[in-house]
N, C-alpha and C. Protein backbone atom coordinates (compact mmCIF):
# COMPACT_ATOMS: atom_id res chain seq x y z
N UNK A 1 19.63 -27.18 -21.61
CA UNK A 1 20.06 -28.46 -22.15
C UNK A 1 19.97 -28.40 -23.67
N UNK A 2 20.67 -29.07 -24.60
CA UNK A 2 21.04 -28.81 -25.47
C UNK A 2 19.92 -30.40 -26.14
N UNK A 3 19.83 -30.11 -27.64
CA UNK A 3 18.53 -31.27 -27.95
C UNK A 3 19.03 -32.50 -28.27
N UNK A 4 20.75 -33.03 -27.80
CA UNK A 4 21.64 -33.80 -28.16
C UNK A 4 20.99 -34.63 -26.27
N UNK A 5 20.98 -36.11 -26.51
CA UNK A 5 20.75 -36.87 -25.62
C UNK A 5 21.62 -36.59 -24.59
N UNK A 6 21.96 -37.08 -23.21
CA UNK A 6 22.81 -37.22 -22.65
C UNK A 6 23.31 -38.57 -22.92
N UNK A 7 24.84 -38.37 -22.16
CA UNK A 7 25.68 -39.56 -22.72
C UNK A 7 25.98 -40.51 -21.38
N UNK A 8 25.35 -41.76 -20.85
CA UNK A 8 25.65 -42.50 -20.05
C UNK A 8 26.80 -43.72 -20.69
N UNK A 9 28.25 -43.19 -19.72
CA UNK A 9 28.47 -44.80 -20.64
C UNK A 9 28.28 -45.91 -18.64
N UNK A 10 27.99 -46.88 -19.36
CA UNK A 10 27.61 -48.06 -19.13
C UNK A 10 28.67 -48.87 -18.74
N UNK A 11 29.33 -49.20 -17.64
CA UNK A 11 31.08 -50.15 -17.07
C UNK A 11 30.65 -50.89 -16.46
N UNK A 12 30.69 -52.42 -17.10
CA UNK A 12 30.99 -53.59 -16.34
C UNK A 12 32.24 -53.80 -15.97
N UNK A 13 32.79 -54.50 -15.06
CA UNK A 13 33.54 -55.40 -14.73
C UNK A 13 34.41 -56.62 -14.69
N UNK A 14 35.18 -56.88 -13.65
CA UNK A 14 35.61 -58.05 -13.53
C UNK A 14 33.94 -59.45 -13.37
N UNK A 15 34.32 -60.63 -14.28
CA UNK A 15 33.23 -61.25 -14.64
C UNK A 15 31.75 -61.39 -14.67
N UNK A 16 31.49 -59.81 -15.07
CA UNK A 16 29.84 -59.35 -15.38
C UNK A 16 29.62 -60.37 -16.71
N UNK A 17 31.46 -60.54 -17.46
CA UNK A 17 30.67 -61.09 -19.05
C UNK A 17 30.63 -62.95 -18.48
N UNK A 18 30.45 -62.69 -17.73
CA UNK A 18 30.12 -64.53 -17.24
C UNK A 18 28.31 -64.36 -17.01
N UNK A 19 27.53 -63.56 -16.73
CA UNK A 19 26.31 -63.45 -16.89
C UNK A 19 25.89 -64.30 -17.68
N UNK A 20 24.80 -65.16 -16.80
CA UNK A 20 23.86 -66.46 -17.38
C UNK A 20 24.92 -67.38 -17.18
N UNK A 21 26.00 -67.10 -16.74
CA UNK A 21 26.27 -68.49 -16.36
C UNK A 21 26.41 -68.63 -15.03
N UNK A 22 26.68 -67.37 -13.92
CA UNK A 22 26.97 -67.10 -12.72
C UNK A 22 25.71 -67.77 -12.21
N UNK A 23 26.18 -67.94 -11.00
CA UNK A 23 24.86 -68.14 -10.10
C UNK A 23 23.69 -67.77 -10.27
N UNK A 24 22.25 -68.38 -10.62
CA UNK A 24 21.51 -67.34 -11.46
C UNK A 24 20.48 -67.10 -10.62
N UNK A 25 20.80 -67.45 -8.95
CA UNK A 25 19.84 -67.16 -8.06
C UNK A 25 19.95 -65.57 -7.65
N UNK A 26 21.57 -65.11 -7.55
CA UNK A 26 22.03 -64.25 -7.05
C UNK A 26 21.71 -62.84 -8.22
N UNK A 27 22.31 -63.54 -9.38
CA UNK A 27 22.60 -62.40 -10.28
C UNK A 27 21.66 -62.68 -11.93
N UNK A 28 20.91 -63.79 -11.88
CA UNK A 28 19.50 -63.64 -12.96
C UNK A 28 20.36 -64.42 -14.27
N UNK A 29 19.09 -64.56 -14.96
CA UNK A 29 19.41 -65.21 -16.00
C UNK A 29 20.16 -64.56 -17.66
N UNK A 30 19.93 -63.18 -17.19
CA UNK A 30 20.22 -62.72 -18.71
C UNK A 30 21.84 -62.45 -18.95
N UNK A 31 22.62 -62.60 -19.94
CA UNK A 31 23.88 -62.60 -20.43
C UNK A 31 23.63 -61.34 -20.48
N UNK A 32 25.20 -60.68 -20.32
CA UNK A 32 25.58 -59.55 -20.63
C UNK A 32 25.21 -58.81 -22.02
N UNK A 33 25.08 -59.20 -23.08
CA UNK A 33 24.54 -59.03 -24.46
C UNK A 33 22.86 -58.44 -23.96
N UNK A 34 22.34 -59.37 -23.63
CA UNK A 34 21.03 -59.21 -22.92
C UNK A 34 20.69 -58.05 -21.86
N UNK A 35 21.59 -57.87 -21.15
CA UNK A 35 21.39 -57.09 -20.46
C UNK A 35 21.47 -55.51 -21.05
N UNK A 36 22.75 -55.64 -21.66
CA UNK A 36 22.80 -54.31 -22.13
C UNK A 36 21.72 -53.99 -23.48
N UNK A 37 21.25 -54.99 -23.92
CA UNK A 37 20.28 -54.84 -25.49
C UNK A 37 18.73 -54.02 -24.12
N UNK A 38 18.66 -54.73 -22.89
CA UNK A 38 17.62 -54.03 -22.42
C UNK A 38 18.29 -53.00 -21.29
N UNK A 39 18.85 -52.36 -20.89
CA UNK A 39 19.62 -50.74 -20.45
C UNK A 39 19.47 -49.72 -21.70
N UNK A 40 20.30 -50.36 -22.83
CA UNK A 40 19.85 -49.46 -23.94
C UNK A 40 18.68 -49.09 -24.74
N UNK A 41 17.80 -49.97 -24.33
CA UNK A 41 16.39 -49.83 -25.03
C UNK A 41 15.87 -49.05 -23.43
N UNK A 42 15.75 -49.26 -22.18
CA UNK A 42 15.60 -48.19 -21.25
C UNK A 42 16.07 -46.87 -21.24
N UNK A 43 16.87 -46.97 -21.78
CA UNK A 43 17.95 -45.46 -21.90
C UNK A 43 17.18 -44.44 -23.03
N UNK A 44 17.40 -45.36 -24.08
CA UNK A 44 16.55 -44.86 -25.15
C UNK A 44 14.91 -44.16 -24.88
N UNK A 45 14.43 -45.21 -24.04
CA UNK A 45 13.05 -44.76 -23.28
C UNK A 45 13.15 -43.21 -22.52
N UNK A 46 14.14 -43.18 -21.89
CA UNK A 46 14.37 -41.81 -21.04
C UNK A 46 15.25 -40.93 -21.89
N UNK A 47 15.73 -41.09 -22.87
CA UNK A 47 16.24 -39.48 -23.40
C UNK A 47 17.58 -40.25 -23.76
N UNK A 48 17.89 -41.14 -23.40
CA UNK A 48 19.59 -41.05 -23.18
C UNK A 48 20.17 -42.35 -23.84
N UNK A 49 21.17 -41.69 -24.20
CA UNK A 49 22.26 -42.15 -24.99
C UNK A 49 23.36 -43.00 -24.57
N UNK A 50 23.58 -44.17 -24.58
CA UNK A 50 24.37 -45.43 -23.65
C UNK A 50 25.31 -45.57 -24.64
N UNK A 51 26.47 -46.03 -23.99
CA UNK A 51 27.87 -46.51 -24.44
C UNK A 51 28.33 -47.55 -23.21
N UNK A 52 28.45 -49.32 -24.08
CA UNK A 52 28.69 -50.42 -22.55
C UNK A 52 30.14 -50.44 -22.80
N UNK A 53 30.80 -50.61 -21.90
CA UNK A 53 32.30 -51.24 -21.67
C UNK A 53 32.51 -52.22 -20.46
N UNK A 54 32.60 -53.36 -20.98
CA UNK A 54 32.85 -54.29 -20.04
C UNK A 54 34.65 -55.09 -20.13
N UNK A 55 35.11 -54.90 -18.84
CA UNK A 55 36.99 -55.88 -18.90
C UNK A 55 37.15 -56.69 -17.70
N UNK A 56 37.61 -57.61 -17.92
CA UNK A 56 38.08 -58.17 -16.61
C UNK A 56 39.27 -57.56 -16.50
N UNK A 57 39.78 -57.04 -17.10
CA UNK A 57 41.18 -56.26 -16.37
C UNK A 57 41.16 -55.35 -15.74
N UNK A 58 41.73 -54.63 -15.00
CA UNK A 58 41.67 -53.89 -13.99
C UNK A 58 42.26 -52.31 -14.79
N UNK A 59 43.08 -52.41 -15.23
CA UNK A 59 44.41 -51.33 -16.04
C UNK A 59 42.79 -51.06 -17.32
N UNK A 60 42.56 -52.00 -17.99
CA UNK A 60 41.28 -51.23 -18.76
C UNK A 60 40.48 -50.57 -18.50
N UNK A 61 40.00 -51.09 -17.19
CA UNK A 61 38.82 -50.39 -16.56
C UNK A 61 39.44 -48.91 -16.39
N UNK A 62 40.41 -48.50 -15.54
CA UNK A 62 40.85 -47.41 -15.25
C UNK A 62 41.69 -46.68 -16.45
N UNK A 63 41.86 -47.20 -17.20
CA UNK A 63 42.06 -46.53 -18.83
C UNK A 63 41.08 -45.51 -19.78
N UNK A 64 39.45 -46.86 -19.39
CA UNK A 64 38.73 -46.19 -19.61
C UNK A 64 38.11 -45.07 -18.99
N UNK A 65 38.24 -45.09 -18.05
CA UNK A 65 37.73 -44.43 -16.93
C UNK A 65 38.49 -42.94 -17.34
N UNK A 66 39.94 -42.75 -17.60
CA UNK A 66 40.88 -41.99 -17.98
C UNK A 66 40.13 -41.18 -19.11
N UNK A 67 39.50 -41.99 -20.54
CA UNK A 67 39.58 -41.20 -21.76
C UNK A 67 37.53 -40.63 -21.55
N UNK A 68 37.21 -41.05 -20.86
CA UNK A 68 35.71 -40.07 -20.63
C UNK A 68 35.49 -39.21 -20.78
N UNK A 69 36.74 -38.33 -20.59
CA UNK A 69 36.58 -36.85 -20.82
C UNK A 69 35.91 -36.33 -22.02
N UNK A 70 34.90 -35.79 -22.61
CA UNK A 70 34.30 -35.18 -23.36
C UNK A 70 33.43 -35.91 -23.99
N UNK A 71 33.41 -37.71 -23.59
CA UNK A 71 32.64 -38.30 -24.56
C UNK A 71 31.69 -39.20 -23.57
N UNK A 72 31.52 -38.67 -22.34
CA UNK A 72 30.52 -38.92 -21.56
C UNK A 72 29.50 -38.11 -20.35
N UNK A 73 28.41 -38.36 -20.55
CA UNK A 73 27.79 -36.84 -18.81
C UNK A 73 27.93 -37.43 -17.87
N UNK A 74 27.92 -39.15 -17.76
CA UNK A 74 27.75 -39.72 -16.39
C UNK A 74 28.04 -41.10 -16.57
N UNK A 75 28.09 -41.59 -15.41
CA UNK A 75 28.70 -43.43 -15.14
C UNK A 75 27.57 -43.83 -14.51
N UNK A 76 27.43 -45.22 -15.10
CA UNK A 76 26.50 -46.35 -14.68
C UNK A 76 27.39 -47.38 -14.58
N UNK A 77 27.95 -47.35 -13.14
CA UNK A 77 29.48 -48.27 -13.15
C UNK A 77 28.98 -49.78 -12.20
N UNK A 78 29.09 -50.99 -12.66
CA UNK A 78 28.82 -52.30 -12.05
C UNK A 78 30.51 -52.75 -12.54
N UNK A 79 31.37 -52.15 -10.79
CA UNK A 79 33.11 -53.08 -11.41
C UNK A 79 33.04 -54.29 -10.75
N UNK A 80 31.66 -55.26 -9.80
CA UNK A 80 31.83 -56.68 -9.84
C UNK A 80 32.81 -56.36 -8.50
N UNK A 81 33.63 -57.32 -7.84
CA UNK A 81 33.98 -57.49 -7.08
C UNK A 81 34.94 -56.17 -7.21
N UNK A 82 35.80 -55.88 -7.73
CA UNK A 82 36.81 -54.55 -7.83
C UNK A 82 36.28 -53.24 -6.98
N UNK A 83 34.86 -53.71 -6.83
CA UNK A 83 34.11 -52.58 -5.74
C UNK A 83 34.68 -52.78 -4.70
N UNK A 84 35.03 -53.62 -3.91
CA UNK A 84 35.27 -54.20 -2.37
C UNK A 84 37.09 -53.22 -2.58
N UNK A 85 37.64 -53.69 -3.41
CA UNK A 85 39.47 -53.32 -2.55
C UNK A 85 40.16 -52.37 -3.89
N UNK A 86 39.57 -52.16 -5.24
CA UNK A 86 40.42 -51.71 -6.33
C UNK A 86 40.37 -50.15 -5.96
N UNK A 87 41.33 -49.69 -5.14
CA UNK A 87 41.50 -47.94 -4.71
C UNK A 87 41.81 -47.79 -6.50
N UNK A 88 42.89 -48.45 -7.32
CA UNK A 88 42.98 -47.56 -8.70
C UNK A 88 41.59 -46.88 -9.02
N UNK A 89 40.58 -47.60 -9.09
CA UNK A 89 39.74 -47.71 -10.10
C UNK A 89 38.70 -46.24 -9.11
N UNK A 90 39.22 -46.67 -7.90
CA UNK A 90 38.38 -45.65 -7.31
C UNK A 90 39.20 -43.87 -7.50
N UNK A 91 40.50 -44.01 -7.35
CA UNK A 91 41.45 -42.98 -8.19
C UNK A 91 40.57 -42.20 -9.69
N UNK A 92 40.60 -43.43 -10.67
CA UNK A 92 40.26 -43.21 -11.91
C UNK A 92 38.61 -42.36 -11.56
N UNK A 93 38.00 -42.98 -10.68
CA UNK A 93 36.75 -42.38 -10.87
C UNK A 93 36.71 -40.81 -10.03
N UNK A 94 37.51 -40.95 -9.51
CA UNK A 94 37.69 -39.17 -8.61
C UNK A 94 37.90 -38.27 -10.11
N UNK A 95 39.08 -39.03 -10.68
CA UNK A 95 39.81 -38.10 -12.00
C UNK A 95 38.34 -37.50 -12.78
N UNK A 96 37.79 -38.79 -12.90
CA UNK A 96 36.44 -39.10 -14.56
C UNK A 96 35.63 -37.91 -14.08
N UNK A 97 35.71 -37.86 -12.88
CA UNK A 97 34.67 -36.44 -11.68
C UNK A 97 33.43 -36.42 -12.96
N UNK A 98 32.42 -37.29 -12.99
CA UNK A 98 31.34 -37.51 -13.56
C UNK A 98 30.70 -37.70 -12.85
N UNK A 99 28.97 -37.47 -13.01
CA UNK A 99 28.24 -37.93 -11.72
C UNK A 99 28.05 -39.77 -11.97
N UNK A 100 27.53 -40.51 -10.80
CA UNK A 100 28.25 -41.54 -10.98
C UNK A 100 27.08 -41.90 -10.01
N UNK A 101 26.17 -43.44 -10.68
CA UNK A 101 25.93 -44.42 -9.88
C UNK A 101 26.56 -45.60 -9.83
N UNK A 102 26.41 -45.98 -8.93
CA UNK A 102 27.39 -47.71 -8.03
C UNK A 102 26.09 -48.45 -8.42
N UNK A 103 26.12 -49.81 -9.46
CA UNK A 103 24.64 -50.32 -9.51
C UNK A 103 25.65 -52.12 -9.04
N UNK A 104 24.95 -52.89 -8.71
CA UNK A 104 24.70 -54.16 -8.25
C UNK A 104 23.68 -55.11 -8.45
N UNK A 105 23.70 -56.18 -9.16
CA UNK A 105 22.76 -57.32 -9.49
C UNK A 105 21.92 -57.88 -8.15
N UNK A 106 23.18 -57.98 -7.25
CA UNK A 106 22.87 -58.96 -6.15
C UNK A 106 22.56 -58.24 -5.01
N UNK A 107 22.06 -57.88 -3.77
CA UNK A 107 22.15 -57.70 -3.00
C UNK A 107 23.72 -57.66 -1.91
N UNK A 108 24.53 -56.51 -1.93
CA UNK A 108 26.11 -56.89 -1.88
C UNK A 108 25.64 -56.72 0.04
N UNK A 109 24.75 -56.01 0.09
CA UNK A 109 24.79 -55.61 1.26
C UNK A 109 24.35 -56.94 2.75
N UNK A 110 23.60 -57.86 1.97
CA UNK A 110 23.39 -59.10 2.69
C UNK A 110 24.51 -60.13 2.44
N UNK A 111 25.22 -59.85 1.62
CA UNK A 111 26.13 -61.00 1.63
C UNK A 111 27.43 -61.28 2.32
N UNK A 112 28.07 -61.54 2.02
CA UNK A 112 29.55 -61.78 2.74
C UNK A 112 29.83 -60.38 2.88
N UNK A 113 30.64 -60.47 4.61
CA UNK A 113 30.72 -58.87 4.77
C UNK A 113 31.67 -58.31 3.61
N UNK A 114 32.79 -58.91 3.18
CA UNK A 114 33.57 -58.03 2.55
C UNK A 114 32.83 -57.92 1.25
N UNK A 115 31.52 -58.02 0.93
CA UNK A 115 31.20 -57.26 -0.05
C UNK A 115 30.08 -56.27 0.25
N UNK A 116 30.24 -55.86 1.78
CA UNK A 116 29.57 -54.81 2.17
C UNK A 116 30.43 -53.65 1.93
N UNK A 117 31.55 -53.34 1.77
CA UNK A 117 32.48 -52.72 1.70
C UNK A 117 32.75 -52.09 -0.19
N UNK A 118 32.74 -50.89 0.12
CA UNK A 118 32.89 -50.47 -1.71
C UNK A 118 33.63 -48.97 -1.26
N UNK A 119 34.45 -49.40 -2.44
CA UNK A 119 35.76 -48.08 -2.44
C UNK A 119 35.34 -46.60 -3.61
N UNK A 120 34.23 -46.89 -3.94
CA UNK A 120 34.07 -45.82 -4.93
C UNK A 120 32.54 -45.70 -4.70
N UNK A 121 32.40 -46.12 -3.39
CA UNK A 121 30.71 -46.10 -2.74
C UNK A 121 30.58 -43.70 -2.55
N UNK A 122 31.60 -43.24 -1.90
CA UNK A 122 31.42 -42.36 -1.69
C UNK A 122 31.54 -41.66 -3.02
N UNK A 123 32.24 -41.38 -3.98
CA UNK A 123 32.15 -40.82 -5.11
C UNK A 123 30.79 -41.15 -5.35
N UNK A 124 30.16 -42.00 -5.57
CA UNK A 124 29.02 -41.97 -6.49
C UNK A 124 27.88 -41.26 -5.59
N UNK A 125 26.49 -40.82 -6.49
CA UNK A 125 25.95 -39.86 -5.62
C UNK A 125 24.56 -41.07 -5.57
N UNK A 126 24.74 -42.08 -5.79
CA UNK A 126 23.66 -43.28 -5.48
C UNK A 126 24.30 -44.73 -5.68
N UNK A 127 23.54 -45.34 -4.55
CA UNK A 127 24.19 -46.96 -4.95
C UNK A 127 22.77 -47.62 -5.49
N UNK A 128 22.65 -48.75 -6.34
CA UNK A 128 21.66 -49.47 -6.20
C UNK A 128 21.85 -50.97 -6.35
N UNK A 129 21.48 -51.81 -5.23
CA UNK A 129 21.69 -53.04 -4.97
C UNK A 129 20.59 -54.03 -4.71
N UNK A 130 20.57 -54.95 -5.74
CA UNK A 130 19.72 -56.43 -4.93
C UNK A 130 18.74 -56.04 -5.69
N UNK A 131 18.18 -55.69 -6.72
CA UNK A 131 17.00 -55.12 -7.97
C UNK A 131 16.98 -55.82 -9.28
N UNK A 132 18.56 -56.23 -9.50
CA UNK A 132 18.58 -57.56 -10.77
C UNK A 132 18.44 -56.61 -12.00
N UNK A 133 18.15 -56.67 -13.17
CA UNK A 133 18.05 -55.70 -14.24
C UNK A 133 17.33 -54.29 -13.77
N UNK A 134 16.04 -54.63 -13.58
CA UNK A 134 15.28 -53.27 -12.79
C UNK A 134 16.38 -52.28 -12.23
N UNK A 135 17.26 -52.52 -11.33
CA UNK A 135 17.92 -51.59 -10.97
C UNK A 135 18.44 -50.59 -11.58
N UNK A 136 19.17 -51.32 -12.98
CA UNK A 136 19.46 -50.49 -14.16
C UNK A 136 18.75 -49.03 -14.82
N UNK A 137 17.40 -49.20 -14.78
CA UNK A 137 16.72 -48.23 -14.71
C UNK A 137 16.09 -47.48 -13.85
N UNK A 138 16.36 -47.81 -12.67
CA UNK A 138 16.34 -47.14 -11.72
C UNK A 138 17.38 -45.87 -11.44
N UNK A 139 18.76 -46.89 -12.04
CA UNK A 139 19.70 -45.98 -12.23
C UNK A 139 20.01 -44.81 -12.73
N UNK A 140 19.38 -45.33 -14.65
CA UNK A 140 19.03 -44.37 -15.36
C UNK A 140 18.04 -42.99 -15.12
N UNK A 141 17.36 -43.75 -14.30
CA UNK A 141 16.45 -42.18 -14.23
C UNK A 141 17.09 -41.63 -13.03
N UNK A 142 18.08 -41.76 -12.07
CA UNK A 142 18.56 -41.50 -11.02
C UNK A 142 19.94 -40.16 -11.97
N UNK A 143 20.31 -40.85 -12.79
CA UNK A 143 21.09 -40.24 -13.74
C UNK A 143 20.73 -39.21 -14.50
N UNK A 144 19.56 -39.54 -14.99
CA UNK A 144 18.92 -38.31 -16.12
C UNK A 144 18.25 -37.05 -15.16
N UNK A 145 17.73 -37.26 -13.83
CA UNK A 145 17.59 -36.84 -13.13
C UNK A 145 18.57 -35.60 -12.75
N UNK A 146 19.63 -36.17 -12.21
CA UNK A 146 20.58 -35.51 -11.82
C UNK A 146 21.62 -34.66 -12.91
N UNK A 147 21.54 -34.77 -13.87
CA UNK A 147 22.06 -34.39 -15.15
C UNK A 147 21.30 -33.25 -15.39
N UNK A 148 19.54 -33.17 -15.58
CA UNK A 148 18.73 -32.36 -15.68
C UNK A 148 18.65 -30.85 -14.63
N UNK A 149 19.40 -31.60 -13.93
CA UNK A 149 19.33 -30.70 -12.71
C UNK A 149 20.92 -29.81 -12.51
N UNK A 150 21.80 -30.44 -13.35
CA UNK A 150 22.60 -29.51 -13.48
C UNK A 150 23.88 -29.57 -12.22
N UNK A 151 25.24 -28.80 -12.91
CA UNK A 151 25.87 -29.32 -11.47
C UNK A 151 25.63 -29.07 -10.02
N UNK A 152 26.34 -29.61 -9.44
CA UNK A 152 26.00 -29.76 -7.88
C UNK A 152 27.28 -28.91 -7.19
C-alpha cells in the first residue's frame, strides 16, 4: 500500500438531502451536511480519504458512478429508494467494478416489502441496515478492511 490514504467516495441519493427533515424516527436527526461533517471525521479516524456526492437525479447518480475511474478505491453508496427498482444505477455500479458497500439509515429490511428488495444488493460485498449514522462506520472499516486486503 502506498502512504497516500485510500479514496472512499461517499453517494447519496434520491432525498438523503431532505435529512432532518424526513421522518426522524426512521432515519435520525442529523442533516446531510451533518452527516457527512461526521463520516469524514470517521474516515479521517481510519486512514481514509472521503469524497460525498449526493442527486436526486437518477442520470447524475450514474454519471457519477461513470467518471470514478481513477479517482476512487471504493463506494459507500446510500441511493435511498433507487435501491428497490433503478437497474441503471445498478449497470453503472457493475461498470465502477469498485468494491462497494450498500449502507441504509433505516432498517429497509423490516419495512415495506418492496424495500426489502435492492438491485445493486449483489454487487456490493456488504449491506448495512437499521444502525442510523453508526452504520457509516461500520462501513468504513468494512471498506478499509477490504481494500487492505487487496483484490478479491
Amino acid at each position: 500500500m502506498s502512504d497516500a490514504p485510500y479514496r472512499i467516495e461517499v453517494m447519496h441519493g434520491v432525498n438523503l438531502d431532505q435529512l432532518g427533515r424526513r421522518d426522524p424516527a426512521l432515519y435520525g436527526t442529523l442533516t446531510l451536511a451533518e452527516l457527512e461533517r461526521q463520516v469524514g471525521g470517521d474516515a479521517g479516524e481510519l486512514g481514509l480519504q472521503t469524497r460525498f456526492f449526493q442527486t436526486n437525479h437518477e442520470g447524475d447518480f450514474v454519471e457519477r458512478l461513470h467518471g470514478l475511474d481513477g479517482h476512487a478505491d471504493a463506494i459507500l453508496m446510500n441511493p435511498g429508494a433507487w435501491t428497490h427498482y433503478a437497474w441503471a444505477i445498478r449497470d453503472a455500479l457493475e461498470i465502477a467494478a469498485l468494491p462497494a458497500v450498500e449502507i441504509h439509515l433505516s432498517d429497509v429490511h423490516r419495512r415495506e416489502p418492496w424495500r426489502r428488495v435492492s438491485v445493486i444488493g449483489d454487487l456490493c460485498f456488504a449491506t448495512i441496515a437499521g444502525q442510523g449514522p453508526a452504520g457509516y462506520r461500520a462501513a468504513l472499516t468494512l471498506l478499509r478492511e477490504r481494500l487492505q486486503r487487496g483484490p478479491e
